[in-house]
N, C-alpha and C. Protein backbone atom coordinates (compact mmCIF):
# COMPACT_ATOMS: atom_id res chain seq x y z
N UNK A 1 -5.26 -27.16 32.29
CA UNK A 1 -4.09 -26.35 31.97
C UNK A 1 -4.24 -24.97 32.59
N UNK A 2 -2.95 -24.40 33.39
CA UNK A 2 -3.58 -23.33 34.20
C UNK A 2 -2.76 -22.17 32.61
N UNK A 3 -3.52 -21.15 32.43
CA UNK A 3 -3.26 -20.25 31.43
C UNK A 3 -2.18 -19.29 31.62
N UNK A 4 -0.77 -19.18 31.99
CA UNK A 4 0.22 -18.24 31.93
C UNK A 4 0.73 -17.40 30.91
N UNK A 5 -0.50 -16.22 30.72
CA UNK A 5 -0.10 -15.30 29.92
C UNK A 5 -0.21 -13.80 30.61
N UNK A 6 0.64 -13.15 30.68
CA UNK A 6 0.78 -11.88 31.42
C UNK A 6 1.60 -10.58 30.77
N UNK A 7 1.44 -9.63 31.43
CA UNK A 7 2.39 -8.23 31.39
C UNK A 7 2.78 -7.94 32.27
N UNK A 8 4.14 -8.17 32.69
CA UNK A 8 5.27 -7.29 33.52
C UNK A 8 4.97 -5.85 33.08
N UNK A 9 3.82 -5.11 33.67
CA UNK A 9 4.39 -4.03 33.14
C UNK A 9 5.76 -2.80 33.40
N UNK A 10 6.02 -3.22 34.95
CA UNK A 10 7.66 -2.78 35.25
C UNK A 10 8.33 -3.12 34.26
N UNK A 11 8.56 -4.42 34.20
CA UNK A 11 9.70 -4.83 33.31
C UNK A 11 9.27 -4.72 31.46
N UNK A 12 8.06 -4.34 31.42
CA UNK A 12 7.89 -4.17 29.94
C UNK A 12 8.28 -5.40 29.02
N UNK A 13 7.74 -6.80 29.86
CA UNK A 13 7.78 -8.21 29.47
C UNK A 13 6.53 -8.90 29.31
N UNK A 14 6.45 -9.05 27.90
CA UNK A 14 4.51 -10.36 27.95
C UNK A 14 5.41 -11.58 28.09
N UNK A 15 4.56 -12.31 28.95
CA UNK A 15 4.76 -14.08 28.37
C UNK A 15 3.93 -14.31 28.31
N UNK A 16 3.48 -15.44 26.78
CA UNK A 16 2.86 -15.99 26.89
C UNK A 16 2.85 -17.85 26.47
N UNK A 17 2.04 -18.12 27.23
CA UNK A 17 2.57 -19.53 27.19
C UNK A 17 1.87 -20.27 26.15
N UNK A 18 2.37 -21.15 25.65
CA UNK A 18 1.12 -21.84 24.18
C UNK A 18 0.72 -23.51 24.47
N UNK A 19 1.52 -24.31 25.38
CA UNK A 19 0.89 -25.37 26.02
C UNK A 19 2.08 -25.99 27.22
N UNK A 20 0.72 -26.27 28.12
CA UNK A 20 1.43 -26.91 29.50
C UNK A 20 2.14 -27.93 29.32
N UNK A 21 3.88 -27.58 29.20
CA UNK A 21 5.14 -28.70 28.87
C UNK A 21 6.40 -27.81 29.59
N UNK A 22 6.90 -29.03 30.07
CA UNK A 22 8.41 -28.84 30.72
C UNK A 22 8.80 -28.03 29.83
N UNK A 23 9.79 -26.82 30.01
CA UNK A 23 10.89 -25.69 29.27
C UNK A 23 12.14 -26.75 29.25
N UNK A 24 12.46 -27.50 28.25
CA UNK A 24 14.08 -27.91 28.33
C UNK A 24 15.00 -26.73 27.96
N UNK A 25 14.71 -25.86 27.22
CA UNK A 25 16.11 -24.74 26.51
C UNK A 25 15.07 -23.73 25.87
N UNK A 26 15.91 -22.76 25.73
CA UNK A 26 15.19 -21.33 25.21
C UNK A 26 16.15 -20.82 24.14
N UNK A 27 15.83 -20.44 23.18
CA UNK A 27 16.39 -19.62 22.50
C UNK A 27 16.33 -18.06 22.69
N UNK A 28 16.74 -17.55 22.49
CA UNK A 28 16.95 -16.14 22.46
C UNK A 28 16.92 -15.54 20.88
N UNK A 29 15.99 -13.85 20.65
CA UNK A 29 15.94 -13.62 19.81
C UNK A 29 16.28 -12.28 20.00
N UNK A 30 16.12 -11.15 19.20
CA UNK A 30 16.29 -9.95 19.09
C UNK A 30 14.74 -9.61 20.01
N UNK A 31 13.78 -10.23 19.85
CA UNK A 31 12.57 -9.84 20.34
C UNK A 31 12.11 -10.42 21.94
N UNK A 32 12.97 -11.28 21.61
CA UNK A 32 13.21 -11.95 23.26
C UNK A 32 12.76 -13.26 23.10
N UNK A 33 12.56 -14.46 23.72
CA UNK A 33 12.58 -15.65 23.95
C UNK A 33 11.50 -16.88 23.31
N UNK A 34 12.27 -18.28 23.17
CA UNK A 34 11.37 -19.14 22.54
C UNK A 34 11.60 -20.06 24.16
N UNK A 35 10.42 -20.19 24.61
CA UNK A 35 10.62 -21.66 25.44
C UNK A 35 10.51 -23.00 24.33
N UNK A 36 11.22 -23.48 24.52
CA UNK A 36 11.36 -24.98 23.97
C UNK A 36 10.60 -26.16 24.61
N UNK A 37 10.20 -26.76 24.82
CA UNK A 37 10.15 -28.39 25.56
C UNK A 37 10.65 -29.26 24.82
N UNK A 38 10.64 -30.60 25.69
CA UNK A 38 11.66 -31.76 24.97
C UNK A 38 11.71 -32.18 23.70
N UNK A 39 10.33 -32.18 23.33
CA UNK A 39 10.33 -32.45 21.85
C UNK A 39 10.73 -31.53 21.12
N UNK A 40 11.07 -30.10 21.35
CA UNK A 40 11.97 -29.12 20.42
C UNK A 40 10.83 -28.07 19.75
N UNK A 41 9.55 -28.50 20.43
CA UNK A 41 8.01 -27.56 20.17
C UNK A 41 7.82 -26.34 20.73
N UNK A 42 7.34 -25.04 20.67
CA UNK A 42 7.22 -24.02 21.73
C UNK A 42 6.68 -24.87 22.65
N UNK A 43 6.82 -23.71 24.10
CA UNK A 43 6.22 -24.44 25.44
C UNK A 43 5.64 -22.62 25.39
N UNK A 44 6.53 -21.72 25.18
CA UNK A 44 5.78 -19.98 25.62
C UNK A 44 7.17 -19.57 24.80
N UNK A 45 6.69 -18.17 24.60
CA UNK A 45 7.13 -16.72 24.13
C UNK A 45 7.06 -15.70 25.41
N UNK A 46 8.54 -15.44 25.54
CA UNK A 46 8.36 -14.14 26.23
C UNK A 46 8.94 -12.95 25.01
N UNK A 47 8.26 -11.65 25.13
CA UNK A 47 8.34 -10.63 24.31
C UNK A 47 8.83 -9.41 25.56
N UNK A 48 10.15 -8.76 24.95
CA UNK A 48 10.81 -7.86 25.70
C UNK A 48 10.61 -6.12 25.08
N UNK A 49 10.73 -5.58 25.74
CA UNK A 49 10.05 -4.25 25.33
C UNK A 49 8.86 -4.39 24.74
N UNK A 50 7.87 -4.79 25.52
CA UNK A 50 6.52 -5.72 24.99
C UNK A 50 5.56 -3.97 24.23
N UNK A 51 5.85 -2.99 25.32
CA UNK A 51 5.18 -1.79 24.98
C UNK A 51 5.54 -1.25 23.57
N UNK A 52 6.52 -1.28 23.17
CA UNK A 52 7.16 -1.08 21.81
C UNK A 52 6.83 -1.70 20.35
N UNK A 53 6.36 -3.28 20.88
CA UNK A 53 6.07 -3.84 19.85
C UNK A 53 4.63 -4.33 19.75
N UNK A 54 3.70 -4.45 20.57
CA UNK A 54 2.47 -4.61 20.57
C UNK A 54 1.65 -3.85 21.21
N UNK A 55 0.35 -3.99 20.42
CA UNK A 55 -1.45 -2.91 20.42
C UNK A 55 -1.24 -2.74 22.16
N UNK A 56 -1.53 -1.75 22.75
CA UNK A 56 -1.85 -1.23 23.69
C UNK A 56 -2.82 -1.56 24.17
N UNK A 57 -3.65 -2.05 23.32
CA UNK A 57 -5.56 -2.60 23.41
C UNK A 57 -4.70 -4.00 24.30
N UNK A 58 -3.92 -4.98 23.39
CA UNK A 58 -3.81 -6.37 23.91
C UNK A 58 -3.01 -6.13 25.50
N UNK A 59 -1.74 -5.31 25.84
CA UNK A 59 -1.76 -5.34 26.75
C UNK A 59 -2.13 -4.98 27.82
N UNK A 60 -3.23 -3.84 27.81
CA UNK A 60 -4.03 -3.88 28.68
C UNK A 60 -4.77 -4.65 29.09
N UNK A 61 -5.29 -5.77 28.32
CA UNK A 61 -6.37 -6.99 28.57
C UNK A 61 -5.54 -8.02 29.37
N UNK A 62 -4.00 -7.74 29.46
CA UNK A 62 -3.09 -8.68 30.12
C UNK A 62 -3.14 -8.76 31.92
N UNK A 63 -3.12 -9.65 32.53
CA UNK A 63 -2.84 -10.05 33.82
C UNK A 63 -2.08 -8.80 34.43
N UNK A 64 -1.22 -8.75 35.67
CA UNK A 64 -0.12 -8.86 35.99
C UNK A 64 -0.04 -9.98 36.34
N UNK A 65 2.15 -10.12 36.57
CA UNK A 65 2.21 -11.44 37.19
C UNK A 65 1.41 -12.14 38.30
N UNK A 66 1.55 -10.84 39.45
CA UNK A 66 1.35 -10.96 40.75
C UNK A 66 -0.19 -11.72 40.74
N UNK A 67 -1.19 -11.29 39.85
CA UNK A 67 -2.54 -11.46 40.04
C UNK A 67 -2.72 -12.67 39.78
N UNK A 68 -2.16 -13.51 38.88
CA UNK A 68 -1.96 -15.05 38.50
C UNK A 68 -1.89 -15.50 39.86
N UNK A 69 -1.10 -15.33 40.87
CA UNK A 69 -0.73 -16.14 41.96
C UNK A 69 -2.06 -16.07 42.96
N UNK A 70 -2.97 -15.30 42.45
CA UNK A 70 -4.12 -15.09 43.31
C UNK A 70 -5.26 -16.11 42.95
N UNK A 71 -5.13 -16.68 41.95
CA UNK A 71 -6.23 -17.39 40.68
C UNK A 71 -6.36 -18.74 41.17
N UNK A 72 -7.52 -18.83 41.84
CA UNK A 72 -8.20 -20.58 41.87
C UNK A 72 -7.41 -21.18 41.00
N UNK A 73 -7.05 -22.47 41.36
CA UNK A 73 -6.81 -23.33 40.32
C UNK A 73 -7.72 -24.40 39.55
């Protein structure tokens, strides 16, 4: 399972993903997004104004996107 959890920090967006499954539909929240998969289970959480609502400690320990695309598989 490759691990997709990151900080946009431009966009002030975490995702994080909770297991490797197709996204069929997303909900939308006030806090920002549920990925769904088929069975109707999370697939990831994205969190919007991520700086606002979570420890500064956790997103610093975060990726950027860009650096994921650099990562052995």
């Amino acid at each position: 399972m490759i691990d997709v959890t990151y900080y946009d920090r431009e966009a002030d967006i975490v995702y994080v993903e909770l297991r490797d499954a197709e996204v069929a539909r997303s909900e939308e929240h006030g806090w920002g997004l549920i990925d769904l998969g088929r069975d109707g289970e999370p697939v990831g959480m994205e969190y919007w104004d991520a700086s606002e609502h979570l420890a500064a400690e956790f997103l610093d320990a975060l990726p950027e996107p860009a650096a994921l695309e650099h990562q052995p598989a």
